[in-house]
Protein backbone atom coordinates (compact mmCIF):
# COMPACT_ATOMS: atom_id res chain seq x y z
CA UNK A 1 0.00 0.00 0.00
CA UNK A 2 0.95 4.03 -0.70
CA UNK A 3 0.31 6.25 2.30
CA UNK A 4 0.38 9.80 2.96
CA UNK A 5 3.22 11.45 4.44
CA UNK A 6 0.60 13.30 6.64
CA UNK A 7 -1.68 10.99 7.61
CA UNK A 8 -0.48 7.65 7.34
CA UNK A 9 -3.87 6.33 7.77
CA UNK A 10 -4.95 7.33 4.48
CA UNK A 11 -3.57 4.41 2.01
CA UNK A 12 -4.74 3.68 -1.53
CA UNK A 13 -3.44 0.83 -3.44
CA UNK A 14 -0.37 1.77 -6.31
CA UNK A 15 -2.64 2.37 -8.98
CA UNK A 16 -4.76 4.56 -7.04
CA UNK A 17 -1.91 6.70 -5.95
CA UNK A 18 -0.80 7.61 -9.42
CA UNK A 19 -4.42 8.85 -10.37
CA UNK A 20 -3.96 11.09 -7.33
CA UNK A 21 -1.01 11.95 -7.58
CA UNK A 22 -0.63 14.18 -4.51
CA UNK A 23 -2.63 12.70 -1.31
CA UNK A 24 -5.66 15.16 -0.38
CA UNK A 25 -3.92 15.81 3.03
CA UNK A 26 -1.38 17.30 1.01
CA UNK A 27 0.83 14.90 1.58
CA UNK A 28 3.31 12.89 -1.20
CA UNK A 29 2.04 8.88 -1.41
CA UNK A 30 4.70 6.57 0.09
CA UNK A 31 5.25 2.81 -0.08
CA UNK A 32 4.04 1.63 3.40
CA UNK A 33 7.26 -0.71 3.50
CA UNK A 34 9.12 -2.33 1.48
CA UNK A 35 9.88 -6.04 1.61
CA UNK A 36 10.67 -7.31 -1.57
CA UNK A 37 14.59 -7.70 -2.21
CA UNK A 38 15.50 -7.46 -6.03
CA UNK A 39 19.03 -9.33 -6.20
CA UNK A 40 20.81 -7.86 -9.35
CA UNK A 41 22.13 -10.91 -9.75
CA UNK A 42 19.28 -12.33 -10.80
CA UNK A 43 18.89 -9.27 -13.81
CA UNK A 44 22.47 -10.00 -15.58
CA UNK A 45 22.73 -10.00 -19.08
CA UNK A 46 18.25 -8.75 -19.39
CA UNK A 47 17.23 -5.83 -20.84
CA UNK A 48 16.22 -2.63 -19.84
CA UNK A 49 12.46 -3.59 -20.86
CA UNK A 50 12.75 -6.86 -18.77
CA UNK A 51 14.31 -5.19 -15.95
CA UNK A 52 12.31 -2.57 -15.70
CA UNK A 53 8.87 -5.22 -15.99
CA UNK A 54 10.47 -6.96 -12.75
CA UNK A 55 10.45 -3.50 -10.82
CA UNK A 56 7.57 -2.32 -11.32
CA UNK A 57 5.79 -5.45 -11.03
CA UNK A 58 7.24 -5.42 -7.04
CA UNK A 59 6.66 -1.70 -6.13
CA UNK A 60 2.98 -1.28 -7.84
CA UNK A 61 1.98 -4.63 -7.00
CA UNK A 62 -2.01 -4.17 -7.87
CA UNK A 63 -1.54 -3.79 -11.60
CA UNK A 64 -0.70 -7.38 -13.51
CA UNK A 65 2.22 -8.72 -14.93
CA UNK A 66 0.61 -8.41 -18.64
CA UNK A 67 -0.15 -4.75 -17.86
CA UNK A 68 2.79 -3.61 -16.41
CA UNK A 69 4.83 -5.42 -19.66
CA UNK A 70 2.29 -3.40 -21.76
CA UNK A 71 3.02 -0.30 -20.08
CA UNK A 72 6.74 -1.03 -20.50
CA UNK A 73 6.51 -1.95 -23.88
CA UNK A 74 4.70 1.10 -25.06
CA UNK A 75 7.07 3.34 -23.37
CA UNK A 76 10.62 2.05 -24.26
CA UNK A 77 10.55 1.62 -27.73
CA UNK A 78 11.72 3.73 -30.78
CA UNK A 79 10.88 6.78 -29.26
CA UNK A 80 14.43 6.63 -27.66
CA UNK A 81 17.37 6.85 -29.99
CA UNK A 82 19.27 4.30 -28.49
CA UNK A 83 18.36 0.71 -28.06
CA UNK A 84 19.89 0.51 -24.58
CA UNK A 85 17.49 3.30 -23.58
CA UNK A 86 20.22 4.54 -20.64
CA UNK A 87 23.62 3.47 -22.09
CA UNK A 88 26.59 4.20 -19.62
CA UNK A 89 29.65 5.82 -20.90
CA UNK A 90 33.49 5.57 -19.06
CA UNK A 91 35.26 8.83 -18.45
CA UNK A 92 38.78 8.30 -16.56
CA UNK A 93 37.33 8.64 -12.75
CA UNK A 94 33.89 7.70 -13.30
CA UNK A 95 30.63 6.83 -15.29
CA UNK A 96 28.18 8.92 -16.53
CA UNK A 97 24.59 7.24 -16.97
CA UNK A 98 22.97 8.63 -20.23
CA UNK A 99 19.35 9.46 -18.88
CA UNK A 100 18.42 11.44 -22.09
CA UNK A 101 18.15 9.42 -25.17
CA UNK A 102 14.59 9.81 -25.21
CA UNK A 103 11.61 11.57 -27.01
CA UNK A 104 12.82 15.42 -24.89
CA UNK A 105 16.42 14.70 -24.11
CA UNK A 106 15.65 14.75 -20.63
CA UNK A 107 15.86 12.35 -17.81
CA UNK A 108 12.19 12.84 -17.01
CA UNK A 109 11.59 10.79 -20.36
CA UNK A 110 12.36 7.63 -18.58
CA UNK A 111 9.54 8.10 -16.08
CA UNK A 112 6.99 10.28 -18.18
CA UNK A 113 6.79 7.93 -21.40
CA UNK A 114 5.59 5.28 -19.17
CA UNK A 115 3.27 7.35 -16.86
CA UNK A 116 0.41 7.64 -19.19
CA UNK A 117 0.44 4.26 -19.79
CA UNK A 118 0.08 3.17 -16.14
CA UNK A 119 -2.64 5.87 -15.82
CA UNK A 120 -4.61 4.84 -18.51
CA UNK A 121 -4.12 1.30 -17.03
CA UNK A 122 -5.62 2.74 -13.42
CA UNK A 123 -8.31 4.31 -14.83
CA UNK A 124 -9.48 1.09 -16.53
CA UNK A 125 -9.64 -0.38 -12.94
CA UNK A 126 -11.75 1.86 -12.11
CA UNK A 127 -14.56 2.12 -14.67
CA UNK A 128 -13.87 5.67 -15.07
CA UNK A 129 -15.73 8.09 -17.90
CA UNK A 130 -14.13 11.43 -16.03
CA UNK A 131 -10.91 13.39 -17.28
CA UNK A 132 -8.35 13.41 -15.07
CA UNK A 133 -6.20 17.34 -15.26
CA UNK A 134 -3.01 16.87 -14.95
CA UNK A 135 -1.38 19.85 -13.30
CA UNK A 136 2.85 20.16 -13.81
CA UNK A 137 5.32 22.40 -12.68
CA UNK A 138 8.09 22.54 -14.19
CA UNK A 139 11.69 24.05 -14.20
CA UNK A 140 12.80 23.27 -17.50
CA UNK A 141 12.67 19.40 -18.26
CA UNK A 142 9.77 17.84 -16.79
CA UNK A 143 7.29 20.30 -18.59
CA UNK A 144 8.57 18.87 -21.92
CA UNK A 145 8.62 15.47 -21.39
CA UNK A 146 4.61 15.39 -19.66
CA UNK A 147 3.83 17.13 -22.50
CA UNK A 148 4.87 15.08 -25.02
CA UNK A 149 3.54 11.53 -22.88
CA UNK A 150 0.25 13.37 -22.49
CA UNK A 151 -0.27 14.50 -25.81
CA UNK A 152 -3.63 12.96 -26.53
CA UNK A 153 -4.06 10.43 -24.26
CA UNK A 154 -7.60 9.80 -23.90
CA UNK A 155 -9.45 11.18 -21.15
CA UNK A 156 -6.96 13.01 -20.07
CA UNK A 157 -5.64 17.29 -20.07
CA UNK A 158 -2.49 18.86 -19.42
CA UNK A 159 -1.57 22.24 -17.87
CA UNK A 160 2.02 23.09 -17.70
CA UNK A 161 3.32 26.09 -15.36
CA UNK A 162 6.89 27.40 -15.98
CA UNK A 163 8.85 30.15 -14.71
CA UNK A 164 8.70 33.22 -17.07
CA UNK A 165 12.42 33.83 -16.26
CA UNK A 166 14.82 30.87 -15.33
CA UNK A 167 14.05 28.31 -18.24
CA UNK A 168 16.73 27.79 -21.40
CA UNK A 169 14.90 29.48 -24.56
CA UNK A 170 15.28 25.60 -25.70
CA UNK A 171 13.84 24.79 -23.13
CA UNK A 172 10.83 26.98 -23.54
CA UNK A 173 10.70 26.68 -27.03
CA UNK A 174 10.54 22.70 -26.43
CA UNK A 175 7.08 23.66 -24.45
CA UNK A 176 5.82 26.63 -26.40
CA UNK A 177 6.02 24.05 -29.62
CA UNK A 178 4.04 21.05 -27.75
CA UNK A 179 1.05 19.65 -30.00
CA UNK A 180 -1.63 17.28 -28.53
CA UNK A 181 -5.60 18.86 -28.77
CA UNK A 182 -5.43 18.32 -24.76
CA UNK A 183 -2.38 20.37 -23.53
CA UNK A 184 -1.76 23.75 -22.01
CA UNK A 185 1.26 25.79 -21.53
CA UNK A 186 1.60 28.85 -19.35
CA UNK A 187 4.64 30.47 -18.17
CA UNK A 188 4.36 32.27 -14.68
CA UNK A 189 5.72 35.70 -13.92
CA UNK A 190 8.07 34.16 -10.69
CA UNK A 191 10.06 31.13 -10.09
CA UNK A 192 10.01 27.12 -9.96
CA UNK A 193 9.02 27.86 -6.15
CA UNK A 194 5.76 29.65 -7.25
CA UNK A 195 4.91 27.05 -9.97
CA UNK A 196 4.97 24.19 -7.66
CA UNK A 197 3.50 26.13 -4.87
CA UNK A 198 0.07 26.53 -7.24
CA UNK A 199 0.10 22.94 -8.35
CA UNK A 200 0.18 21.83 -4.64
CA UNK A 201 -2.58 24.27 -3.87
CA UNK A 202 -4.79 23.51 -6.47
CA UNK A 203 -5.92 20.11 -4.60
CA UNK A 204 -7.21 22.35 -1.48
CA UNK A 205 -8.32 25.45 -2.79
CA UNK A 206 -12.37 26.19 -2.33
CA UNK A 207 -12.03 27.90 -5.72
CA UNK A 208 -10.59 25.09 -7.66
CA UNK A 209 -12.63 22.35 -5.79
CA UNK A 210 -15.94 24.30 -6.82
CA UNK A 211 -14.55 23.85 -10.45
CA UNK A 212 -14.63 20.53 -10.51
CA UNK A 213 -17.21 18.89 -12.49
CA UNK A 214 -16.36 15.28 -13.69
CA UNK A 215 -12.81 16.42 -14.02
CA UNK A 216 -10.14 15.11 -11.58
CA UNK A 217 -6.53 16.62 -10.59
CA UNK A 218 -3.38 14.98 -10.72
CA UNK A 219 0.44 15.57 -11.20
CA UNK A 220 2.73 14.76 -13.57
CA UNK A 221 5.40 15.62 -11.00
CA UNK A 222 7.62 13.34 -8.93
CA UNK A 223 5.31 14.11 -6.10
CA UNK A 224 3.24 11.41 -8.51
CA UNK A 225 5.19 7.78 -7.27
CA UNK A 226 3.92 7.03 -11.23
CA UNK A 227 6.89 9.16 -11.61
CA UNK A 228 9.15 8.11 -8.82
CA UNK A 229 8.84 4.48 -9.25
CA UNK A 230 9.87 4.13 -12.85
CA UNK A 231 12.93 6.06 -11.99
CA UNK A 232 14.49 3.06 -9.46
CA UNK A 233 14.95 1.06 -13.00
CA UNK A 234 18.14 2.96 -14.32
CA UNK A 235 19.77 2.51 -10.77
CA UNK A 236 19.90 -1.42 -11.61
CA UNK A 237 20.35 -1.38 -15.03
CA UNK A 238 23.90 0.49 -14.48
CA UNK A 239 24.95 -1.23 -11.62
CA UNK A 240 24.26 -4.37 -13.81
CA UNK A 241 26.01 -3.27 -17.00
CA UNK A 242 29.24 -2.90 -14.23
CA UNK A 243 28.57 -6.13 -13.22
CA UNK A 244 29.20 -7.68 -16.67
CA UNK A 245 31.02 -5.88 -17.86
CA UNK A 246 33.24 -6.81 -14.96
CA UNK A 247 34.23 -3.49 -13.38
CA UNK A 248 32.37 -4.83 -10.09
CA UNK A 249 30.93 -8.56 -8.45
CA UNK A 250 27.35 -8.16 -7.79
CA UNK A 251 26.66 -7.34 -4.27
CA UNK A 252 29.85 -4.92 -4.71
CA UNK A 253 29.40 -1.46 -3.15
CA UNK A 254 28.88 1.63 -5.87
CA UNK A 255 28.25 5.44 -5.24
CA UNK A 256 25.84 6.91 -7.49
CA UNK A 257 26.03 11.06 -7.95
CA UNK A 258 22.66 12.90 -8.42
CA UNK A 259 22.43 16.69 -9.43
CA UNK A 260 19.07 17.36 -8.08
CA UNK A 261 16.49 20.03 -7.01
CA UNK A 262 12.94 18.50 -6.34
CA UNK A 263 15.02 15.40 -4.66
CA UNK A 264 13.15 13.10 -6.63
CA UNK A 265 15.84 11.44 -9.24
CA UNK A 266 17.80 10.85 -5.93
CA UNK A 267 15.25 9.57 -4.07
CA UNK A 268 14.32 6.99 -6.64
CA UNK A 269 17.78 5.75 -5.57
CA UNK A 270 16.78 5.55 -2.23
CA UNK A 271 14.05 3.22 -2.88
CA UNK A 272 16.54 0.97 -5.31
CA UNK A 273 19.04 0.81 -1.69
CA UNK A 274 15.85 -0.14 -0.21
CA UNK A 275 14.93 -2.87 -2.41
CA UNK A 276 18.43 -4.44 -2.46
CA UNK A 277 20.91 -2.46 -4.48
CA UNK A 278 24.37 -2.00 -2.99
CA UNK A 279 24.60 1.35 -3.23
CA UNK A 280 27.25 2.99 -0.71
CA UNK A 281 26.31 6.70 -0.72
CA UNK A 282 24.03 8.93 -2.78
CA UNK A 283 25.80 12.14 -3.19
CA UNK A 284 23.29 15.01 -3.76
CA UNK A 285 24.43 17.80 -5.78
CA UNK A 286 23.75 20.82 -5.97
CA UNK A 287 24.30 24.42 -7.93
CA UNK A 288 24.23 27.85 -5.43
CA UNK A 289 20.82 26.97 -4.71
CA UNK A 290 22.14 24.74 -2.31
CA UNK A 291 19.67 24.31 0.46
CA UNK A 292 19.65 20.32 -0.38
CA UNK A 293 23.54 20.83 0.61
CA UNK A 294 23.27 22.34 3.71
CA UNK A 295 20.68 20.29 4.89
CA UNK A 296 22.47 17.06 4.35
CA UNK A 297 25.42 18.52 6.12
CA UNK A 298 23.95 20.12 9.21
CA UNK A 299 20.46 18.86 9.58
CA UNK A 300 18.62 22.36 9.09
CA UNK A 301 16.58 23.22 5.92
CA UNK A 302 16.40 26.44 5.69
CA UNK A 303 14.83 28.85 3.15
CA UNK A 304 16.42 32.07 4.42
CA UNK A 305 18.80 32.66 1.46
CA UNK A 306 18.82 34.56 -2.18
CA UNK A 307 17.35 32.39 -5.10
CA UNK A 308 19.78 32.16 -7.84
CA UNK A 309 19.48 32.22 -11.45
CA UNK A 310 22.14 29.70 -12.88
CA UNK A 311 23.06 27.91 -16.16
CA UNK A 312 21.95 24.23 -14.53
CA UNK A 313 18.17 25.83 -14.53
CA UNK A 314 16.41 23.06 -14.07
CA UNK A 315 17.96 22.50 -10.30
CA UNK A 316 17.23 26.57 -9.28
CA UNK A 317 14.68 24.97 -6.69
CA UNK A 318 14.76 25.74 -3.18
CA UNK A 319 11.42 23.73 -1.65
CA UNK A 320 12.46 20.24 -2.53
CA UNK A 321 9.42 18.46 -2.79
CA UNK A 322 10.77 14.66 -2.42
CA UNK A 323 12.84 15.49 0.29
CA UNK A 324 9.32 14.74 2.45
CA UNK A 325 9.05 11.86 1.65
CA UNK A 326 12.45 10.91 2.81
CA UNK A 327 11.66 12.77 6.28
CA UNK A 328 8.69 10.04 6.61
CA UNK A 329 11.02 6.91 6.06
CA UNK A 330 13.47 7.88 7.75
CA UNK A 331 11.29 8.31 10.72
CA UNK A 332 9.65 4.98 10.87
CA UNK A 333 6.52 7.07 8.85
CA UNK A 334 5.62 9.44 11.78
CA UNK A 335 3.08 11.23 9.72
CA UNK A 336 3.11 13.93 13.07
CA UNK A 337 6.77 14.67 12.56
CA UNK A 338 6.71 14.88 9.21
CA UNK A 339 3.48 17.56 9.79
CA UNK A 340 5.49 19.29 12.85
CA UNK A 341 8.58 19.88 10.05
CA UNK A 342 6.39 20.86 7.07
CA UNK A 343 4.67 23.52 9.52
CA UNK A 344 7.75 24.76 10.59
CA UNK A 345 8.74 25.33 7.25
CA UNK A 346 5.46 27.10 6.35
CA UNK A 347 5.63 29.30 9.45
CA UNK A 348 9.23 30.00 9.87
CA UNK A 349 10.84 28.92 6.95
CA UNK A 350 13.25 26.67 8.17
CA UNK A 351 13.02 23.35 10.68
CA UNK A 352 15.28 21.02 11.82
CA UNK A 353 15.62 17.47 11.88
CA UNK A 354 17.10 15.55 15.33
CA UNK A 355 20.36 14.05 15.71
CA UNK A 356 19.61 10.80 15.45
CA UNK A 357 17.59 11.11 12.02
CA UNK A 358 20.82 13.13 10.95
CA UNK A 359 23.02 10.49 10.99
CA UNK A 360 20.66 7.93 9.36
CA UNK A 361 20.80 10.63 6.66
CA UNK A 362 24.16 10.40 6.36
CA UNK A 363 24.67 7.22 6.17
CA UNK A 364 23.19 7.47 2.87
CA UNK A 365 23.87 10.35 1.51
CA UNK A 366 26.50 12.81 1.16
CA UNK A 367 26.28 16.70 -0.61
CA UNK A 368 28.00 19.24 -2.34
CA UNK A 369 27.75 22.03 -4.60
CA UNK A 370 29.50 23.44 -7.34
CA UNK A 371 29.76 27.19 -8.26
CA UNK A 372 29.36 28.87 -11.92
CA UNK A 373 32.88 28.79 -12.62
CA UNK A 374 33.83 25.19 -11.18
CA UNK A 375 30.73 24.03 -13.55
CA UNK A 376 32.17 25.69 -16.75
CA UNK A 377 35.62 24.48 -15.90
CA UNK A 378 34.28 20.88 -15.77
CA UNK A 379 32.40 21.33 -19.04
CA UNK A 380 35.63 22.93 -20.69
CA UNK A 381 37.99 19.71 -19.36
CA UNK A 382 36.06 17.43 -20.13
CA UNK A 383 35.87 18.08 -23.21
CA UNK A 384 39.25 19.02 -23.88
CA UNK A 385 40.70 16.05 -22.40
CA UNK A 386 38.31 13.17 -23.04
CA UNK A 387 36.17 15.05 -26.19
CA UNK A 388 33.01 13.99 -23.28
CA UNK A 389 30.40 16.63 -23.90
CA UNK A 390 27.97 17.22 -20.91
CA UNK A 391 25.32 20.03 -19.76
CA UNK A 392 25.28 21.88 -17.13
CA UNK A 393 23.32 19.88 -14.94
CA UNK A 394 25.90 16.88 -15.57
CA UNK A 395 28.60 18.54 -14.91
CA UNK A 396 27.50 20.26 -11.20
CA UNK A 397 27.28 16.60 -10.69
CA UNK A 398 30.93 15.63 -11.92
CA UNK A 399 31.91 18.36 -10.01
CA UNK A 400 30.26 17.00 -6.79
CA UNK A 401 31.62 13.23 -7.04
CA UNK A 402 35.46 14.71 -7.81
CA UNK A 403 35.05 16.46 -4.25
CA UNK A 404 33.54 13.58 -2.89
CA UNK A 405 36.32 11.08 -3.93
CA UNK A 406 39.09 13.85 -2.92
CA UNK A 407 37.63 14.20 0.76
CA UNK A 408 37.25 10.19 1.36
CA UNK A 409 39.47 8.89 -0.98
CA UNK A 410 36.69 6.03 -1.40
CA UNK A 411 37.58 3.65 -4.11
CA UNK A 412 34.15 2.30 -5.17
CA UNK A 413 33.05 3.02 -8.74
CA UNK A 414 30.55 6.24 -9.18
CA UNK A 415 27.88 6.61 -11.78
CA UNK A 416 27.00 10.13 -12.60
CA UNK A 417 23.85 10.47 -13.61
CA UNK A 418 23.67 12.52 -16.91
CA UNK A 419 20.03 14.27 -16.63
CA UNK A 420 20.37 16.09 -20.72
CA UNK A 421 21.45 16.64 -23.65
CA UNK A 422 24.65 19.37 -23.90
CA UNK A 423 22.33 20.86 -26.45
CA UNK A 424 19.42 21.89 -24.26
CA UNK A 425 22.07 24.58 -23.01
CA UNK A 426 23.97 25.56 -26.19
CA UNK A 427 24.35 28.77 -25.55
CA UNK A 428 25.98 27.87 -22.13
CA UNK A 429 27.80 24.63 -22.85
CA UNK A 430 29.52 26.34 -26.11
CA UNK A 431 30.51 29.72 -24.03
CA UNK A 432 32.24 26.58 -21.63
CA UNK A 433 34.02 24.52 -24.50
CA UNK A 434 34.99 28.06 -26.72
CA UNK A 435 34.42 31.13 -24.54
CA UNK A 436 32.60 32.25 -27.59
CA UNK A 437 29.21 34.14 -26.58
CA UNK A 438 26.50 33.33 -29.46
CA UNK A 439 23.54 34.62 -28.11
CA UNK A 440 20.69 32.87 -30.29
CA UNK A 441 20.53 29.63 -29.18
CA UNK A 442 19.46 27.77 -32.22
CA UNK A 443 23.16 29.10 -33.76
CA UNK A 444 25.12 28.08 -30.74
CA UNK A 445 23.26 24.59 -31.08
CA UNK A 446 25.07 24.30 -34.63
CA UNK A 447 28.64 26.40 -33.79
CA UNK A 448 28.52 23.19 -30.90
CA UNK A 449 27.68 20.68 -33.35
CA UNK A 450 30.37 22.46 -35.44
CA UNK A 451 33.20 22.26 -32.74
CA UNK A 452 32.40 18.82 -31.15
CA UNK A 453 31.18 16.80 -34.12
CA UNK A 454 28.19 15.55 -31.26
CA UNK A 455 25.28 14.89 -32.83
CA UNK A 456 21.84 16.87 -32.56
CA UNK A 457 19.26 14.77 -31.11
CA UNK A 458 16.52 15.35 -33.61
CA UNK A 459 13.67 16.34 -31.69
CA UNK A 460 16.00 19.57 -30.83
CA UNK A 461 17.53 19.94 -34.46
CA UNK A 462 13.26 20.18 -35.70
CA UNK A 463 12.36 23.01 -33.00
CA UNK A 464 13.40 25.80 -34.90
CA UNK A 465 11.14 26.00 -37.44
CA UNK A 466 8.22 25.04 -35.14
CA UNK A 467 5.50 27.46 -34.41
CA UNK A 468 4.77 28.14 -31.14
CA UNK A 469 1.35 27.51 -29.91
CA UNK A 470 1.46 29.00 -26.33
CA UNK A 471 2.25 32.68 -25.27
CA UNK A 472 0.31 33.09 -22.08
CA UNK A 473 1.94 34.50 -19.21
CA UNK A 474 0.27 34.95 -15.71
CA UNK A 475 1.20 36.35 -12.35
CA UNK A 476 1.43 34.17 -9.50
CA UNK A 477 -1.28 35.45 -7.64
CA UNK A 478 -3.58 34.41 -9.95
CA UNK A 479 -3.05 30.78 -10.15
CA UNK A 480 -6.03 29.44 -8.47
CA UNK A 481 -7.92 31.55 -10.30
CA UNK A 482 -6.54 30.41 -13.82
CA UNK A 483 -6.59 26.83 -12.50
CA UNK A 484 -10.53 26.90 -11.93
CA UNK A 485 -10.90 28.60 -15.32
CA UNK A 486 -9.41 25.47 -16.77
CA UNK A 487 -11.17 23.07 -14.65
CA UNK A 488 -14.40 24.84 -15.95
CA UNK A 489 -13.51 24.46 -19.74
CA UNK A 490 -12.42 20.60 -19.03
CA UNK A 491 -16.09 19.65 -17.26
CA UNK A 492 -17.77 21.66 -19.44
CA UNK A 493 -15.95 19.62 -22.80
């Protein structure tokens, strides 16, 4: 069973979490324990499709073994440019885990090609005739790759929120483009904070509630588990291509380096240490916004600090969503803690966890963060010295596992997860490998292309000449407000 971080008497079975998607306490569904071990032994020398079929089958345990294999199959096919779906790729000191061979050249592909499917799958369980909204904030990738799973998916609608300021204009352009008769962009006048804040709202507010007629919300976010779960998958799968390819003996310890904001990607590797994986630390990292950093090191979450506007956008977060979740785990789920902190947050925008819980945390995970220089530096050597191109998201994680091995001088192998493609941030990534400053990024895409002889994933090489469908642009206050307006129109279709 899923329960809610806030009330941990309120459970719903897998498939009913992912049609809610956020629990109506406000609190993020959670598995109530998990017992299953998945030896990855036992996955040497499968596929990605199989592998991922034997995962899901344990953590959403009410949907069959011929529907999850459907969902899988209809998710990783050719829609990903590479028939691995996440190949790994040696540098000298590490790994990096290519997350974005998929239909945005994001990371959140992985989890949002096959969220549809298992939401289509619920809501044949349930006999249902209503439209379930989905509601998605978004700092860059996620609002993409929702998009282009829920692009006319029956019975379902999609409303994306974005920061006005603090996406890539590939990025935006990506959203601004979407087709699919059932989706909605808007961009926000404030930040990822703001965006997330109205999505979480939306599934309390009188106004919004009063707009519901045969229309139902739900997220698209990792706050969904139909997100999170699909995510533990390409944990295994690399620690298995190690495995034969001999690097490591299963049951062998490996670190695993996460840049993250919302804590979800990271927490998905959580939940894979949970279920069996020998995974010796999750290192968190972080750009300036680095409240996940000082959280891990001293216990305190605080938001009293400047938001920054970086080049790794899609990490300038500084209410990490996930990071509840782990709070409830790692307190044995008391739902009454986990209330006590989120208040204190709310109220006096910081809390802080006890000493004991602190040193469960880390246990499992270390952090750093990486400045604007250190990140361009990494891009720039990389490059130079291995012709390895990365983004800027990938390479604040680099960054982080380079400190990491130089303070502990720990031995055991570390996968970097590689969240996108270089050429999401062209303008950025080509300012790191040249110091030349081309500010359209369409023409740094193909001076990059020009200099590194990398290939343009295609879906990014087509967006130029797409016309853009969305241009709205709202202030935050007026969320709710815009949110009912769309429930309306959705009822009333």
């Amino acid at each position: 069973m899923y329960i809610s971080s806030r009330n941990r008497s309120n459970n719903v079975k897998s498939h009913e979490a992912i049609i809610q998607g956020l629990a109506l306490d406000g609190g993020l569904f959670t598995p109530e324990k998990i017992e299953t071990v998945i030896d990855p032994q036992d996955l040497l020398h499968l596929s990605y499709q199989e592998i991922a079929k034997i995962i899901l089958c344990a953590m959403l345990p009410d949907y069959s073994e011929t529907e999850i294999e459907d969902c899988v199959k209809n998710a990783y096919d050719k829609k990903f440019d590479h028939e691995e779906i996440v190949p790994l790729r040696k540098i000298s000191d590490g790994y990096l885990m290519d997350l974005w061979h998929g239909p945005t050249s994001a990371f959140k592909d992985i989890a949002l090609t096959i969220l549809p499917h298992l939401l289509t799958k619920a809501y044949e369980k349930e006999n249902r005739n209503d439209i379930v909204s989905i509601l998605t904030a978004t700092s860059g990738d996620t609002g993409k790759a929702a998009l282009s799973g829920f692009a006319d998916v029956p019975h379902t609608a999609i409303t994306v929120f974005f920061p006005e300021i603090g996406v890539s204009p590939i990025q935006k352009k990506q959203m601004q483009t979407s087709i699919g008769d059932n989706v909605e962009v808007i961009a926000v006048k404030g930040n990822f904070d703001d965006c997330q804040r109205m999505v979480k709202e939306a599934v309390s507010s009188e106004e919004v509630l009063a707009s519901l007629h045969n229309v139902t919300i739900s997220s698209a976010n990792s706050i969904n588990v139909g997100r999170l779960v699909p995510q533990i998958v390409y944990y295994y799968s690399s620690y298995v291509k190690l495995a034969e390819q001999g690097v490591i003996q299963c049951g062998d310890p490996v670190n695993f380096v996460v840049p993250t904001g919302n804590f979800g990607d990271i927490l998905a590797g959580y939940l894979a240490k949970q279920l069996g994986l020998p995974i010796k630390k999750l290192i968190c990292a972080s750009n300036a916004n680095n409240v996940l950093t000082d959280f891990i090191k001293t216990g305190t979450y605080s938001l009293s600090r400047e938001f920054k506007t970086t080049m790794s956008p899609s990490m300038d977060i500084l209410i990490s969503s996930n990071l509840e979740r782990l709070l409830f785990m790692l307190s044995g789920n008391d739902d009454a803690f986990v209330n006590q902190m989120m208040q204190n947050l709310k109220e006096k925008g910081e809390y802080t966890i006890p000493a004991a819980m602190l040193e469960k945390l880390q246990d499992d995970f270390g952090a750093y963060w990486t400045d604007e220089d250190t990140c361009a530096k990494t891009i720039h050597d990389l490059f130079a010295e291995e012709k390895q191109l990365i983004d800027t998201h990938t390479a604040i994680a680099l960054s982080a596992m380079r400190a990491y091995q130089k303070d502990t001088d720990d031995q055991a192998p570390c996968i970097v997860l590689s969240t996108a493609s270089a050429y999401k941030f062209s303008h950025d990534v080509l300012k790191c490998i040249t110091d030349e400053d081309i500010e359209d990024d369409f023409e740094a895409m193909e001076k990059l292309h020009e200099v590194t002889g990398v290939k343009i994933p295609e879906n990014l090489a087509n967006l130029k000449n797409m016309p853009v469908r969305f241009t709205r642009s709202i202030e935050k206050e007026d969320g709710m407000h815009v949110i009912a307006e769309r429930m309306k129109e959705l009822g009333h279709d």
